[in-house]
PDB file of N, CA and C in Angstrom:
ATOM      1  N   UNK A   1      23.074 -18.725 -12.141  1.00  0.00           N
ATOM      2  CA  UNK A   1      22.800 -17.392 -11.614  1.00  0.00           C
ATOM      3  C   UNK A   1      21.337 -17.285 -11.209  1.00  0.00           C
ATOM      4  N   UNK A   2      21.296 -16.335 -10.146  1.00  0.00           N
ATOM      5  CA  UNK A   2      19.936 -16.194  -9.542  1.00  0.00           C
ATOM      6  C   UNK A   2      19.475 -14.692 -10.028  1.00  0.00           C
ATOM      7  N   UNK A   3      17.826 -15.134 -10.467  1.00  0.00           N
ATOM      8  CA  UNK A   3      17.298 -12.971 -10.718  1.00  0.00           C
ATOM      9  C   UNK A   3      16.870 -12.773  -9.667  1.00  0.00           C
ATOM     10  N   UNK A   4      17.776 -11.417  -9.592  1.00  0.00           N
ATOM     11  CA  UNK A   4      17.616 -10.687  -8.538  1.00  0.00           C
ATOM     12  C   UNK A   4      15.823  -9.929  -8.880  1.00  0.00           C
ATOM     13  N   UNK A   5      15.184 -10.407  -7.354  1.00  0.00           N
ATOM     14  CA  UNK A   5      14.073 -10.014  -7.506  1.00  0.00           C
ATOM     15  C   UNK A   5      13.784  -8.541  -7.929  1.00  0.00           C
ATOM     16  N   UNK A   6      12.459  -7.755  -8.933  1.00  0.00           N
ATOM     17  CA  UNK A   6      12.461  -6.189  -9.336  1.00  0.00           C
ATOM     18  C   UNK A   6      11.899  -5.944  -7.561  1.00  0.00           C
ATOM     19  N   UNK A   7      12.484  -4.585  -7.577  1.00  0.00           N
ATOM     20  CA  UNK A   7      12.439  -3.854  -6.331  1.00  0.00           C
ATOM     21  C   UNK A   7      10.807  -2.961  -6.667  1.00  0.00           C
ATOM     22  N   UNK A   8      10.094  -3.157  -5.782  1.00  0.00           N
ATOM     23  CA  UNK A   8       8.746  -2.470  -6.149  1.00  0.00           C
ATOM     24  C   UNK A   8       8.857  -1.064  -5.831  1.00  0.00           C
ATOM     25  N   UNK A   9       8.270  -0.062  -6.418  1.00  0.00           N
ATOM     26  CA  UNK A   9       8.499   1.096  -6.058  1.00  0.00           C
ATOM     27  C   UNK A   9       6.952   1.922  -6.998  1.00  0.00           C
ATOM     28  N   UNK A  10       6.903   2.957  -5.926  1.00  0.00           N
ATOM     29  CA  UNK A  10       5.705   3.675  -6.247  1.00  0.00           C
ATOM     30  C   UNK A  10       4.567   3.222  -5.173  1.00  0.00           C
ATOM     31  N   UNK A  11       3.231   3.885  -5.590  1.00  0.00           N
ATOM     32  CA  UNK A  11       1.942   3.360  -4.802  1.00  0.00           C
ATOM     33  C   UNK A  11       2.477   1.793  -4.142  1.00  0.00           C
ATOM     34  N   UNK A  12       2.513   0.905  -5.356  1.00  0.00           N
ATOM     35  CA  UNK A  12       2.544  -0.656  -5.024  1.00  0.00           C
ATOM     36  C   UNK A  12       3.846  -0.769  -3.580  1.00  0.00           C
ATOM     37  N   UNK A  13       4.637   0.003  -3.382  1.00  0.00           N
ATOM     38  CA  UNK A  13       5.403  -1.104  -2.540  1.00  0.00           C
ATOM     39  C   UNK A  13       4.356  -0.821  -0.925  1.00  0.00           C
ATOM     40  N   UNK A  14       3.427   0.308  -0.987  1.00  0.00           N
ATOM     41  CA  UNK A  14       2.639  -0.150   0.193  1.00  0.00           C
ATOM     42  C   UNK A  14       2.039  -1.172   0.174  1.00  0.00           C
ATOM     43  N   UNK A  15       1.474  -1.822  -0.639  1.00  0.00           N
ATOM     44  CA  UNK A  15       0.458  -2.983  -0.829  1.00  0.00           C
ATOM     45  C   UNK A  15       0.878  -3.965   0.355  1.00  0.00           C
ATOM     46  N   UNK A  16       1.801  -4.556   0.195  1.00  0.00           N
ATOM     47  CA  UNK A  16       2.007  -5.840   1.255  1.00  0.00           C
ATOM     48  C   UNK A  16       1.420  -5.313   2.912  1.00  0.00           C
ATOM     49  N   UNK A  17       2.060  -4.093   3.196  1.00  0.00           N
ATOM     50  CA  UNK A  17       1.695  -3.670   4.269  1.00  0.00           C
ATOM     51  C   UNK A  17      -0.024  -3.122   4.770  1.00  0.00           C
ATOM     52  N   UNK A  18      -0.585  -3.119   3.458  1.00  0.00           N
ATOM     53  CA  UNK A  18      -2.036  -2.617   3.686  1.00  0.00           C
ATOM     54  C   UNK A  18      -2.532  -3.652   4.073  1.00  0.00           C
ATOM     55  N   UNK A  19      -2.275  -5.045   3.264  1.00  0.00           N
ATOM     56  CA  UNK A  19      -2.782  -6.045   3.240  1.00  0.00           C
ATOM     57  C   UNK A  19      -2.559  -6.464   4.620  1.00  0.00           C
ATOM     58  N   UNK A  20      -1.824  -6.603   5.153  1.00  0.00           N
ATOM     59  CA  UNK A  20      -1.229  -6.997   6.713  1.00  0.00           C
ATOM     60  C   UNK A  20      -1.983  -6.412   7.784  1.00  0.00           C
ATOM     61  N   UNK A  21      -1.924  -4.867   7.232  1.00  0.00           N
ATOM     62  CA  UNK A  21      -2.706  -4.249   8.365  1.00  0.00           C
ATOM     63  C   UNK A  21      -4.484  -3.780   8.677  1.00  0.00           C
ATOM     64  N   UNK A  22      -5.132  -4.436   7.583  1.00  0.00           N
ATOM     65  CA  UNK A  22      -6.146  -4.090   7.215  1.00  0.00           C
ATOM     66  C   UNK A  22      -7.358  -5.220   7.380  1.00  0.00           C
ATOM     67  N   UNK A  23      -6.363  -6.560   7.034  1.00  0.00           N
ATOM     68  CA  UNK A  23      -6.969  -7.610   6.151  1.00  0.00           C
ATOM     69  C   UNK A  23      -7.758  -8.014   5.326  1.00  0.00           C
ATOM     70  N   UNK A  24      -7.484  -6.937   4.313  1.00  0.00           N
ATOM     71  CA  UNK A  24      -7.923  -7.247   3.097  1.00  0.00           C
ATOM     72  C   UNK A  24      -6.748  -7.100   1.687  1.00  0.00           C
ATOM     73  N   UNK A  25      -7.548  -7.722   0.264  1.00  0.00           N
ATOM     74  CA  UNK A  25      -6.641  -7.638  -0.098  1.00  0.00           C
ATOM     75  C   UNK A  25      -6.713  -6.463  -0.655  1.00  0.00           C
ATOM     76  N   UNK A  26      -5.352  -6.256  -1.537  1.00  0.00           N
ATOM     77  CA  UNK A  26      -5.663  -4.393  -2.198  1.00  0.00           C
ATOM     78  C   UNK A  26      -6.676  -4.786  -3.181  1.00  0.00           C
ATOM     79  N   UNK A  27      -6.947  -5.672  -4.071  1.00  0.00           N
ATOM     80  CA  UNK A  27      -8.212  -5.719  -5.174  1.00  0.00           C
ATOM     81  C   UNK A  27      -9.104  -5.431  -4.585  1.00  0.00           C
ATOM     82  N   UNK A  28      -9.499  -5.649  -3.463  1.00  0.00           N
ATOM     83  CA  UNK A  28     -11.185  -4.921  -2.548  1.00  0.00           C
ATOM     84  C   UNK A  28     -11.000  -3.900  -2.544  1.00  0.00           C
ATOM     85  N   UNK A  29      -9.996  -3.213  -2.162  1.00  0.00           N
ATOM     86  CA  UNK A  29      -9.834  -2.111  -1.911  1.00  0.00           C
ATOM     87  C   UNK A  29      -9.889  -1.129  -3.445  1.00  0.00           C
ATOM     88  N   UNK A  30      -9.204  -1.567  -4.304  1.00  0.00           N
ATOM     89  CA  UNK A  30      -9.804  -0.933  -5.800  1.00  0.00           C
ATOM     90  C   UNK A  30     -11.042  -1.279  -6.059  1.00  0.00           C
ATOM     91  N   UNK A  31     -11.649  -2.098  -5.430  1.00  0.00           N
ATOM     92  CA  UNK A  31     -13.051  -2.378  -6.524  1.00  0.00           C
ATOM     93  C   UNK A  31     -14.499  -1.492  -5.291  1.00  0.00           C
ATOM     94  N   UNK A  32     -13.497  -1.251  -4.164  1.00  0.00           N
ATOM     95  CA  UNK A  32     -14.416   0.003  -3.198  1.00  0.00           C
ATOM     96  C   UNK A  32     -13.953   1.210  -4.038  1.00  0.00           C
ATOM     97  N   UNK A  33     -12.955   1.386  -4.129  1.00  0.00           N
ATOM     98  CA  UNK A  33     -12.415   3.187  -4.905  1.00  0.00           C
ATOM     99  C   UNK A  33     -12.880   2.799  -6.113  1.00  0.00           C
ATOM    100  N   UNK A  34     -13.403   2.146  -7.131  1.00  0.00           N
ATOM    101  CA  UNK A  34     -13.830   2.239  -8.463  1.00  0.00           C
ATOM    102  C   UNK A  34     -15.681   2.070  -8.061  1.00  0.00           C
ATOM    103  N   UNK A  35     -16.454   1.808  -7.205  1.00  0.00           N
ATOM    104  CA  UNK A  35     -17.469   1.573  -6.743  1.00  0.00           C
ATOM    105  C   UNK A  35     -17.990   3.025  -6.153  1.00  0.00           C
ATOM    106  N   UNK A  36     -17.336   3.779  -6.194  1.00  0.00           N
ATOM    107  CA  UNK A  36     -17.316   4.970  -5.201  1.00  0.00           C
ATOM    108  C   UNK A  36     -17.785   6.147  -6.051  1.00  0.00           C
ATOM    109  N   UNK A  37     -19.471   7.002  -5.568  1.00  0.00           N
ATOM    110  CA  UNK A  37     -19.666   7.786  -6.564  1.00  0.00           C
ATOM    111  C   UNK A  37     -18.291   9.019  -6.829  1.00  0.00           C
ATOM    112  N   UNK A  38     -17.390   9.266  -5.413  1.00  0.00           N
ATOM    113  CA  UNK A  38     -16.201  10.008  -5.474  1.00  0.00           C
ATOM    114  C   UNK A  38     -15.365  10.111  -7.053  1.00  0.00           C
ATOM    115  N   UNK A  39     -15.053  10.911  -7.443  1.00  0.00           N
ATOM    116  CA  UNK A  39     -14.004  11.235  -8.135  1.00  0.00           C
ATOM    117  C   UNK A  39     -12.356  11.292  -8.055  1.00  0.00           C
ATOM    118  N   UNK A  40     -12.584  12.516  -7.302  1.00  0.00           N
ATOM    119  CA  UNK A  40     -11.390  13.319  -6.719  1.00  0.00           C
ATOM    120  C   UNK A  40     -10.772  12.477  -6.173  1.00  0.00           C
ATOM    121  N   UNK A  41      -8.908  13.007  -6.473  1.00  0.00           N
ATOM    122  CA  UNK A  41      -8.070  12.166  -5.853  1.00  0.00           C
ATOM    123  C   UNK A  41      -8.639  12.306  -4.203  1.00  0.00           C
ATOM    124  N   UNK A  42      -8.254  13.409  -3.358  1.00  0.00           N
ATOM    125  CA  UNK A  42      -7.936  13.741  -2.458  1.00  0.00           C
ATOM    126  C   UNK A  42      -9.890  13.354  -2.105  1.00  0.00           C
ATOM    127  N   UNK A  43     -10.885  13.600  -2.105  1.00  0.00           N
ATOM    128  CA  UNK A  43     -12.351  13.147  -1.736  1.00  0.00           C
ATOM    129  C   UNK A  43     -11.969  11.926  -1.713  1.00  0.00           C
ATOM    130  N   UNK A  44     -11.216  10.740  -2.585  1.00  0.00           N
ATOM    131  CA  UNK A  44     -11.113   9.709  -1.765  1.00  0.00           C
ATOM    132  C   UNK A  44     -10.642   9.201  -1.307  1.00  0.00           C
ATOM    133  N   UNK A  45      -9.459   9.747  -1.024  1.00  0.00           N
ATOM    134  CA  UNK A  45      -8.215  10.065   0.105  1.00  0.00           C
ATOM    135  C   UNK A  45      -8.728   9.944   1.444  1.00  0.00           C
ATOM    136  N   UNK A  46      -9.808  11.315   1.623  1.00  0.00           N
ATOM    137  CA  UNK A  46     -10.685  11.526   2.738  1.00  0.00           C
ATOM    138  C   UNK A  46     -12.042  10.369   2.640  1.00  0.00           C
ATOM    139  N   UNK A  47     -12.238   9.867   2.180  1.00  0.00           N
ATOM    140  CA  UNK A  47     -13.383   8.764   2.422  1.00  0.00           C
ATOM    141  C   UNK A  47     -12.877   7.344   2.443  1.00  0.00           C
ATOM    142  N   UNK A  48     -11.864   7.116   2.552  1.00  0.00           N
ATOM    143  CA  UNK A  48     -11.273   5.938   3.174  1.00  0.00           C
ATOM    144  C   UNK A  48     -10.502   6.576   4.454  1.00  0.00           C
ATOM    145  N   UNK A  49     -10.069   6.744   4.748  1.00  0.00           N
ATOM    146  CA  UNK A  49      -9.454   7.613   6.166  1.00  0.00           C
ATOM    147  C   UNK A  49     -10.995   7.298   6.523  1.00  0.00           C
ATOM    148  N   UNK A  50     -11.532   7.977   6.470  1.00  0.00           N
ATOM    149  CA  UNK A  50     -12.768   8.891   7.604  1.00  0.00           C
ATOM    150  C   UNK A  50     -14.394   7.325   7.708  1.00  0.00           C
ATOM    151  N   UNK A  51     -14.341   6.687   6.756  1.00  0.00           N
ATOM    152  CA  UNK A  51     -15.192   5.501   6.425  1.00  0.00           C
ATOM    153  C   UNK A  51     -14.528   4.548   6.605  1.00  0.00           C
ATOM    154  N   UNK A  52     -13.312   3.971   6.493  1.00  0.00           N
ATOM    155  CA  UNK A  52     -12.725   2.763   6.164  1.00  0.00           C
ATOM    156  C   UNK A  52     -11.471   2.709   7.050  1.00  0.00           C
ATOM    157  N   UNK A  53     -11.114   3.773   7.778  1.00  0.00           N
ATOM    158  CA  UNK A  53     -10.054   3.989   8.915  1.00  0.00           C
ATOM    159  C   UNK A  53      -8.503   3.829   8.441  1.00  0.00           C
ATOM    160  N   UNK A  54      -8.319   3.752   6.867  1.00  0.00           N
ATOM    161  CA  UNK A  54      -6.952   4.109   6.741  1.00  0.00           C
ATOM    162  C   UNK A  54      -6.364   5.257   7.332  1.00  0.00           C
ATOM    163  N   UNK A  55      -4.749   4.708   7.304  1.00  0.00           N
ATOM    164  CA  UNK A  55      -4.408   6.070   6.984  1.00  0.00           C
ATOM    165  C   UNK A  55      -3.821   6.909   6.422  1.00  0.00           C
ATOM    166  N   UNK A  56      -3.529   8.059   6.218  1.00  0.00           N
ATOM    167  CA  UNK A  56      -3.248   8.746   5.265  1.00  0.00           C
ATOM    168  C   UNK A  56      -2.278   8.398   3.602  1.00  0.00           C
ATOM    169  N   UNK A  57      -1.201   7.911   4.234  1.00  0.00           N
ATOM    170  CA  UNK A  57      -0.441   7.104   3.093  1.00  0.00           C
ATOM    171  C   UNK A  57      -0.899   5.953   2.326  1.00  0.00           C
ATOM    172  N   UNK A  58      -1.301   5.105   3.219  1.00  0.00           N
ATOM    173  CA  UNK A  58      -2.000   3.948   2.698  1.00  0.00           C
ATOM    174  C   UNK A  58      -3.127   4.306   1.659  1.00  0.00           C
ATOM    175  N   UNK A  59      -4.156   5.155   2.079  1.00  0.00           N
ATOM    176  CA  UNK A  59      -5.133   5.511   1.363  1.00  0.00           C
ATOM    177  C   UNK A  59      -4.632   6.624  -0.020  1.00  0.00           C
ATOM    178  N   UNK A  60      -3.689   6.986   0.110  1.00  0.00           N
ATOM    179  CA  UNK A  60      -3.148   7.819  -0.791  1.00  0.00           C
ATOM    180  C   UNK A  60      -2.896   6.924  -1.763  1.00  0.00           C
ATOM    181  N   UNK A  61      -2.037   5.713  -1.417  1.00  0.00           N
ATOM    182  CA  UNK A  61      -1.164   4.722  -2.452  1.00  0.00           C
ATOM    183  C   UNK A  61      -2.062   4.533  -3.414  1.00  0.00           C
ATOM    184  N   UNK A  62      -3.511   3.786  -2.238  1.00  0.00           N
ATOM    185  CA  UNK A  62      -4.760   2.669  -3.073  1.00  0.00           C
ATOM    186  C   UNK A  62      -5.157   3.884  -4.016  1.00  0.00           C
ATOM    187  N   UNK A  63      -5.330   5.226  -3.684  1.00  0.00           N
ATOM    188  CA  UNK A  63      -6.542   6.300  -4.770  1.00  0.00           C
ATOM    189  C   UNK A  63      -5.060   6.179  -5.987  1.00  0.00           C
ATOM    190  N   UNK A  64      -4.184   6.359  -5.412  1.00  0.00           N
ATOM    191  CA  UNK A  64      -3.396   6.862  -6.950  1.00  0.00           C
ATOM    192  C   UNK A  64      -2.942   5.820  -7.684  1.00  0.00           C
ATOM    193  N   UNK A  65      -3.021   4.550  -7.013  1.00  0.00           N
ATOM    194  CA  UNK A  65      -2.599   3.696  -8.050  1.00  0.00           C
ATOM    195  C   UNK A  65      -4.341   3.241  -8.878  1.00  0.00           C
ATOM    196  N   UNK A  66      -5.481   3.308  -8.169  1.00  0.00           N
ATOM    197  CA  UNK A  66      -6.290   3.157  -8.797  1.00  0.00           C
ATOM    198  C   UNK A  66      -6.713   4.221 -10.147  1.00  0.00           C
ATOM    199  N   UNK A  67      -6.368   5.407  -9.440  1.00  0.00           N
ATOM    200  CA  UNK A  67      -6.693   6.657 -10.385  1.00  0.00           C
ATOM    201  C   UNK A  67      -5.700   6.106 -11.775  1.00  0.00           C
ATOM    202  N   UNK A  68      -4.584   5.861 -11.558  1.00  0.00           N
ATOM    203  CA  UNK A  68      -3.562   5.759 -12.756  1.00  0.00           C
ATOM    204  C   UNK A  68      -3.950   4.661 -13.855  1.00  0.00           C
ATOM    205  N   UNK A  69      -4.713   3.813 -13.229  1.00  0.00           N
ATOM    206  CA  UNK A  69      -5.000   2.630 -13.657  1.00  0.00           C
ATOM    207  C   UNK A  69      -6.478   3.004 -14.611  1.00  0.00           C
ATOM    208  N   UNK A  70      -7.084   3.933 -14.016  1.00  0.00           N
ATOM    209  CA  UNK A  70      -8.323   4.691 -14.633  1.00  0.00           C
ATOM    210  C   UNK A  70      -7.899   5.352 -15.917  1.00  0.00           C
ATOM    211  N   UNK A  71      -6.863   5.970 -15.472  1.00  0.00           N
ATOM    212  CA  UNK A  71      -5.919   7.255 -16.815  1.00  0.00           C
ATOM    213  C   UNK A  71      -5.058   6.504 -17.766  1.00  0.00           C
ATOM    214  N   UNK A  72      -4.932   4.705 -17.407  1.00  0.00           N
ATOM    215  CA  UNK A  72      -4.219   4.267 -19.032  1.00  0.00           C
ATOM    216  C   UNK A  72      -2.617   3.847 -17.833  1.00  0.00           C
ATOM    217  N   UNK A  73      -2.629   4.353 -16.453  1.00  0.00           N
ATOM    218  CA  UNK A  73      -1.386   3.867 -15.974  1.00  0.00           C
ATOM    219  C   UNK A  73      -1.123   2.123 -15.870  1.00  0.00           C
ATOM    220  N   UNK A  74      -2.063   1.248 -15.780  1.00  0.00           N
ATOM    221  CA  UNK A  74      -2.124   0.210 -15.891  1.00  0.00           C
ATOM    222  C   UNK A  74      -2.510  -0.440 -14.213  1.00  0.00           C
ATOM    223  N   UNK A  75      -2.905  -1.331 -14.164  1.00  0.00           N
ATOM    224  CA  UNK A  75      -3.058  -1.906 -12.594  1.00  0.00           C
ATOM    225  C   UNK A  75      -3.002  -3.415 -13.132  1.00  0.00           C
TER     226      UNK A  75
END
């Protein structure tokens, strides 16, 4: 029998596609959102959009999976 691969879901199943469209990997991209005097989800929502030219979803995924990872969610 073969394991059936886990289906990614949440922030992470953008990852492959950021990576594709960006070229970088998502760890740069957390270690810019943890580098960042920003806090706020949504301030760095808007400072990757507006600095770094994501867009909206993408930059949403990277702040909340980083934020979660800040709060004990794990990364």
């Amino acid at each position: 029998m073969s394991a059936t691969p886990a289906t990614v879901k949440g922030p992470a199943s953008y990852f492959p596609s950021i990576e594709k469209k960006y070229g970088r990997p998502v760890a740069e991209w957390f270690e810019l959102i943890d580098a960042s005097p920003l806090t706020r989800h949504m301030e760095l929502v808007s400072w990757l959009k507006s600095e770094h030219g994501l867009g909206h979803g993408h930059a949403n995924a990277l702040v909340a999976h980083t934020l979660a990872g800040r709060n004990g969610g794990g990364r």
